[in-house]
Protein backbone atom coordinates (compact mmCIF):
# COMPACT_ATOMS: atom_id res chain seq x y z
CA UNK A 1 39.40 -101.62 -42.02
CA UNK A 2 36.25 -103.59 -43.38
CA UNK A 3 34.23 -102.45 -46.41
CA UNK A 4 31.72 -101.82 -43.37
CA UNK A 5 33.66 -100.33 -41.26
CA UNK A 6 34.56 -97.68 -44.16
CA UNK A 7 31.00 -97.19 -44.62
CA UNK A 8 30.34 -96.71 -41.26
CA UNK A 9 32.96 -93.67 -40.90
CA UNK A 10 31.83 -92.34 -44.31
CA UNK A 11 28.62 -91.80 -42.85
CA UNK A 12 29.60 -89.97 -39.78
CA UNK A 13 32.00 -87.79 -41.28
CA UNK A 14 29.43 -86.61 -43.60
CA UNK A 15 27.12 -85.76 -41.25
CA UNK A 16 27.64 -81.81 -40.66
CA UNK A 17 27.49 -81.30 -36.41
CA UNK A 18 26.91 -77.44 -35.34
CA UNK A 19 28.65 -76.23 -33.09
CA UNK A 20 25.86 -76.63 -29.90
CA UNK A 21 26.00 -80.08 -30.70
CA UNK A 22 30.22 -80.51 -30.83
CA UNK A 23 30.64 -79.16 -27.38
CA UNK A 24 28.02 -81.23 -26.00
CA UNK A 25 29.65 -84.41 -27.58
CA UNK A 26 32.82 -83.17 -26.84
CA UNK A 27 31.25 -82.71 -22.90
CA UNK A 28 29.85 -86.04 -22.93
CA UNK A 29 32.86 -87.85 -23.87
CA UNK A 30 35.10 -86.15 -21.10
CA UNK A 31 32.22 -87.13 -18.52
CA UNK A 32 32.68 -90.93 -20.31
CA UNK A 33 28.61 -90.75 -21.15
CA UNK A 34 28.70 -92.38 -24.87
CA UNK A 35 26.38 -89.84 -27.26
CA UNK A 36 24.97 -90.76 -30.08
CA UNK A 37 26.98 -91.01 -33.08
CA UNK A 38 26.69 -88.62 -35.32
CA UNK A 39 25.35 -90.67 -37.93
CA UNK A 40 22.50 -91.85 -35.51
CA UNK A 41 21.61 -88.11 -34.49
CA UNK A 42 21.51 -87.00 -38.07
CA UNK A 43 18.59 -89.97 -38.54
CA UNK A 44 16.91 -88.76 -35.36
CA UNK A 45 16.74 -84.96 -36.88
CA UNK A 46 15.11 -86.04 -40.13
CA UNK A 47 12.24 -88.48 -38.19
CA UNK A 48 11.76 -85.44 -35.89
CA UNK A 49 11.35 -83.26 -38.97
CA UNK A 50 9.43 -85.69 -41.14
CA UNK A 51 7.08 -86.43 -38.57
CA UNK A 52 6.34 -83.02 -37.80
CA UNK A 53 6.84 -84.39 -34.00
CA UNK A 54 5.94 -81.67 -31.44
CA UNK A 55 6.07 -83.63 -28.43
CA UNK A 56 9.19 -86.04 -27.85
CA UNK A 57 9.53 -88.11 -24.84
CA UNK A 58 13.39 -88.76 -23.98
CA UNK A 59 14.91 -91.67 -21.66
CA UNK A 60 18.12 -90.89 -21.09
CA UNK A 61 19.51 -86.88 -21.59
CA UNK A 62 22.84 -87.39 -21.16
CA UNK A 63 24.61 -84.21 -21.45
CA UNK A 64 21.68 -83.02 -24.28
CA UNK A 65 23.26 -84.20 -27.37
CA UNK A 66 20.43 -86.15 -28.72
CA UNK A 67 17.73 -83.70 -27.56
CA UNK A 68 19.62 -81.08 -30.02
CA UNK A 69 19.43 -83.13 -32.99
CA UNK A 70 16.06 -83.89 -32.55
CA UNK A 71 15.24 -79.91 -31.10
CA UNK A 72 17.06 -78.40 -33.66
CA UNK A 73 15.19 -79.97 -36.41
CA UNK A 74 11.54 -80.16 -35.61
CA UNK A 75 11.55 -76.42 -34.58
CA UNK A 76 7.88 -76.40 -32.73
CA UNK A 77 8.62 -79.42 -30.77
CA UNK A 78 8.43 -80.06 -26.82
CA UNK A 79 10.84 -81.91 -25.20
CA UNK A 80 10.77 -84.03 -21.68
CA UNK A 81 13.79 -85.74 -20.74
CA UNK A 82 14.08 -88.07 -17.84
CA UNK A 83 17.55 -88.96 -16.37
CA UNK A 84 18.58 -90.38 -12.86
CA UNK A 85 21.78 -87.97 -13.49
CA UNK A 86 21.00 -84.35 -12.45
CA UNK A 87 24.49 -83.02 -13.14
CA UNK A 88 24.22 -84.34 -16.33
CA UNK A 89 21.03 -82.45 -16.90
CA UNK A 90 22.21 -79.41 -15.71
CA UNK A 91 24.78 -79.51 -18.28
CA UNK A 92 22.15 -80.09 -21.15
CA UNK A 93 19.78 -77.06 -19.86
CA UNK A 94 23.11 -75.11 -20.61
CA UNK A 95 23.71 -76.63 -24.19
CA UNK A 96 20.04 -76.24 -25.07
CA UNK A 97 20.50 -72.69 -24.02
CA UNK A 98 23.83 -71.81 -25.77
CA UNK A 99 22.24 -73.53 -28.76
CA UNK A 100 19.19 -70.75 -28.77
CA UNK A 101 16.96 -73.33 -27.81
CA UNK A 102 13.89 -71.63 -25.46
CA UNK A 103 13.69 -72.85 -21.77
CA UNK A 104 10.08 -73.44 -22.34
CA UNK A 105 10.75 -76.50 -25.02
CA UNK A 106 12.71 -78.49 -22.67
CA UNK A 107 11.28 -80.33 -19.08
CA UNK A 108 14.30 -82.06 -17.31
CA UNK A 109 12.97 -84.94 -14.97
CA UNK A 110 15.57 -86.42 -12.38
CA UNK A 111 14.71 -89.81 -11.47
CA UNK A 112 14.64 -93.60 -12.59
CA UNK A 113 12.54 -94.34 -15.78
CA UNK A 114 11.35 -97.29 -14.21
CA UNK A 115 9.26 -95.19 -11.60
CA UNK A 116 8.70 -92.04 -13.95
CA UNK A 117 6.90 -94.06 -17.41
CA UNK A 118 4.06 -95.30 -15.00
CA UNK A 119 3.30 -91.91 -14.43
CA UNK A 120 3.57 -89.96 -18.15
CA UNK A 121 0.10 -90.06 -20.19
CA UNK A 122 -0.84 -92.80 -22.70
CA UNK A 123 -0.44 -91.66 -26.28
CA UNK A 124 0.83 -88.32 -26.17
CA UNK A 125 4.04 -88.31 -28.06
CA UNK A 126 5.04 -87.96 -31.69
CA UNK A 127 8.47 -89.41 -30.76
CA UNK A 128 9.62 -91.64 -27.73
CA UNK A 129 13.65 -92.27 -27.73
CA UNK A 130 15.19 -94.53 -25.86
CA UNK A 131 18.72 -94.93 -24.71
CA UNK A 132 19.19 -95.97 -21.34
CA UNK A 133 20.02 -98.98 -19.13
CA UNK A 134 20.29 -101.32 -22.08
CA UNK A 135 19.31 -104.26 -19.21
CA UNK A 136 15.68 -102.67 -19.61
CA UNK A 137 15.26 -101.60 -23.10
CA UNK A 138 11.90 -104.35 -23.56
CA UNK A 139 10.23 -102.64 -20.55
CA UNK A 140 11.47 -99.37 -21.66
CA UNK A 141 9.86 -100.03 -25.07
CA UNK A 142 6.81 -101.22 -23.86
CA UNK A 143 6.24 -97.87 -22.31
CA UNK A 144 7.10 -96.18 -25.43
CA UNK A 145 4.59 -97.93 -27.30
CA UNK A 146 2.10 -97.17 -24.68
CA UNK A 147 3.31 -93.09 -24.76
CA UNK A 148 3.65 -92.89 -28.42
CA UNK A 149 0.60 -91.60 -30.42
CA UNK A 150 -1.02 -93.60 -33.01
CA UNK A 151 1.73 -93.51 -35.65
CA UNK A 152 4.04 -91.90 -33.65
CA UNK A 153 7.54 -93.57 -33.13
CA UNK A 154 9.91 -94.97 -31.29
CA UNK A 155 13.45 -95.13 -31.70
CA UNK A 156 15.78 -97.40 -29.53
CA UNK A 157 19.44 -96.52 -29.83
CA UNK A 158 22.24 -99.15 -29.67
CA UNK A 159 20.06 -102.11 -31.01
CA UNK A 160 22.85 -103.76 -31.78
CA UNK A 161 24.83 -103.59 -28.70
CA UNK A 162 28.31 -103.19 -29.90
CA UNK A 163 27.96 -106.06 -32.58
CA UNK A 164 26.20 -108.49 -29.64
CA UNK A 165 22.79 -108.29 -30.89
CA UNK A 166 23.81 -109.93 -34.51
CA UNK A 167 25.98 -113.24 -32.94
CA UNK A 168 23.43 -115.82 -31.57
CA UNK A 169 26.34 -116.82 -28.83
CA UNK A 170 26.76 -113.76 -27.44
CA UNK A 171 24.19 -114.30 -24.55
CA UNK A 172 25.38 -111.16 -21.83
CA UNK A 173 21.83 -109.43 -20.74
CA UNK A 174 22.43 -106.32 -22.64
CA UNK A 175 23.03 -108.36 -26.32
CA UNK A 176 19.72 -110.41 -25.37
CA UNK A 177 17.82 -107.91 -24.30
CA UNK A 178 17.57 -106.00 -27.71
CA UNK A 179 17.64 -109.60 -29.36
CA UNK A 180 14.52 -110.26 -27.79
CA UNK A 181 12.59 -106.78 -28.54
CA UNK A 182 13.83 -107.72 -32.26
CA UNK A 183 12.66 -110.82 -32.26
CA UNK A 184 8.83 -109.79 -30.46
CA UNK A 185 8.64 -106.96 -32.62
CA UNK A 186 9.39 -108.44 -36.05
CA UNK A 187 5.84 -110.36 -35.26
CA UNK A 188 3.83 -107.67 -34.08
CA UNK A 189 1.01 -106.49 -36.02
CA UNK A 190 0.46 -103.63 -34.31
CA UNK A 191 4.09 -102.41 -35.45
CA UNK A 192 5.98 -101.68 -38.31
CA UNK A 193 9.65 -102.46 -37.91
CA UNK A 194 13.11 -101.43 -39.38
CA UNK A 195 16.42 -101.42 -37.67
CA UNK A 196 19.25 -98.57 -38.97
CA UNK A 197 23.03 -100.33 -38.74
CA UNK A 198 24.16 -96.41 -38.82
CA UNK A 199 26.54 -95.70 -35.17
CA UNK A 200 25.63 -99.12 -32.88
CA UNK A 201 22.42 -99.18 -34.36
CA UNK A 202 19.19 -97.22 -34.41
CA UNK A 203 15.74 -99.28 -34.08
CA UNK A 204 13.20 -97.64 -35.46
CA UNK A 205 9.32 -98.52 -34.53
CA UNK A 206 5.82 -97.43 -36.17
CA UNK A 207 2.90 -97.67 -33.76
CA UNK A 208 0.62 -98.09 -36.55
CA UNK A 209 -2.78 -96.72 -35.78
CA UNK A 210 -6.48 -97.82 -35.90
């Protein structure tokens, strides 16, 4: 094992996972949806916190294991989670309920992101996470940015892709995909920028304000 790869598992193991959160991993592996590492969710609870975030936007709920971290840690917060899976949403309304978690934080949305951003108002959430059809993570971001509030955030999970994003001749759509939002973003003035090698990768984005 690599000095990186040691690194790597040091950080997960470290992280301490309640119990809400362990059965929904251990859920989402059995249904073969990937959740976030660990490592990755344990970052997403301390921006939620730091950020005092009380509205978070969510593509992609899985079985719920990301909205924990993030719900469990900025305590006031509102939640909307969008999905195409409504089995797997079902499942998280159940985990966010076992984990104490009032049914009033949390709006479940069924239905493609692609056809359900268009529709959610501009600039109206502390936090916008993405991770979700890794094909459309620019448009997906793009939305974000247009969602988030002035300095709110937005947080792109997997950035990079399974060690894709970091080897120029890996070219598959996924691996270019988050090159490219890299790339577009590390220009931007409207941004600020930093990318997390914790789990497959956490992208982390500033709308900087006015």
């Amino acid at each position: 094992m690599s000095e990186h790869d040691l690194n790597w598992k040091y950080v997960d193991d470290s992280v301490a996972v309640t119990e809400s959160i362990a059965k929904a991993r251990q859920q989402s592996l059995e249904l073969g949806v990937e959740p976030v590492s660990p490592a990755v969710g344990a970052q997403l609870a301390v921006l939620a916190a730091a950020s005092r975030a009380q509205s978070i936007i969510e593509i992609g709920t899985g079985v719920g294991v990301s909205g924990l971290w993030m719900l469990q840690a900025a305590r006031r917060a509102l939640l909307t989670s969008i999905d195409t899976e409504n089995e797997y949403q079902q499942h998280a309304r159940q985990h966010f309920a076992d984990a104490g978690i009032a049914a009033a934080r949390v709006r479940l949305i069924a239905g493609r992101a692609s056809e359900v951003l268009p529709r959610m108002n501009e600039s109206s959430y502390d936090i916008v996470f993405i991770d979700a059809d890794a094909p459309s993570v620019i448009e997906y971001a793009e939305h974000g940015l247009r969602l988030a509030k002035p300095g709110g955030i937005v947080l792109v999970a997997r950035a990079l892709w399974k060690g894709r994003v970091a080897d120029p001749a890996r070219r598959d759509e996924s691996a270019s995909a988050y090159r490219t939002l890299v790339s577009e973003l590390s220009t931007s003035s409207a941004v600020a920028t930093a990318i997390s090698p914790a789990g497959d990768g956490l992208l982390q984005i500033v709308k900087l304000g006015v």
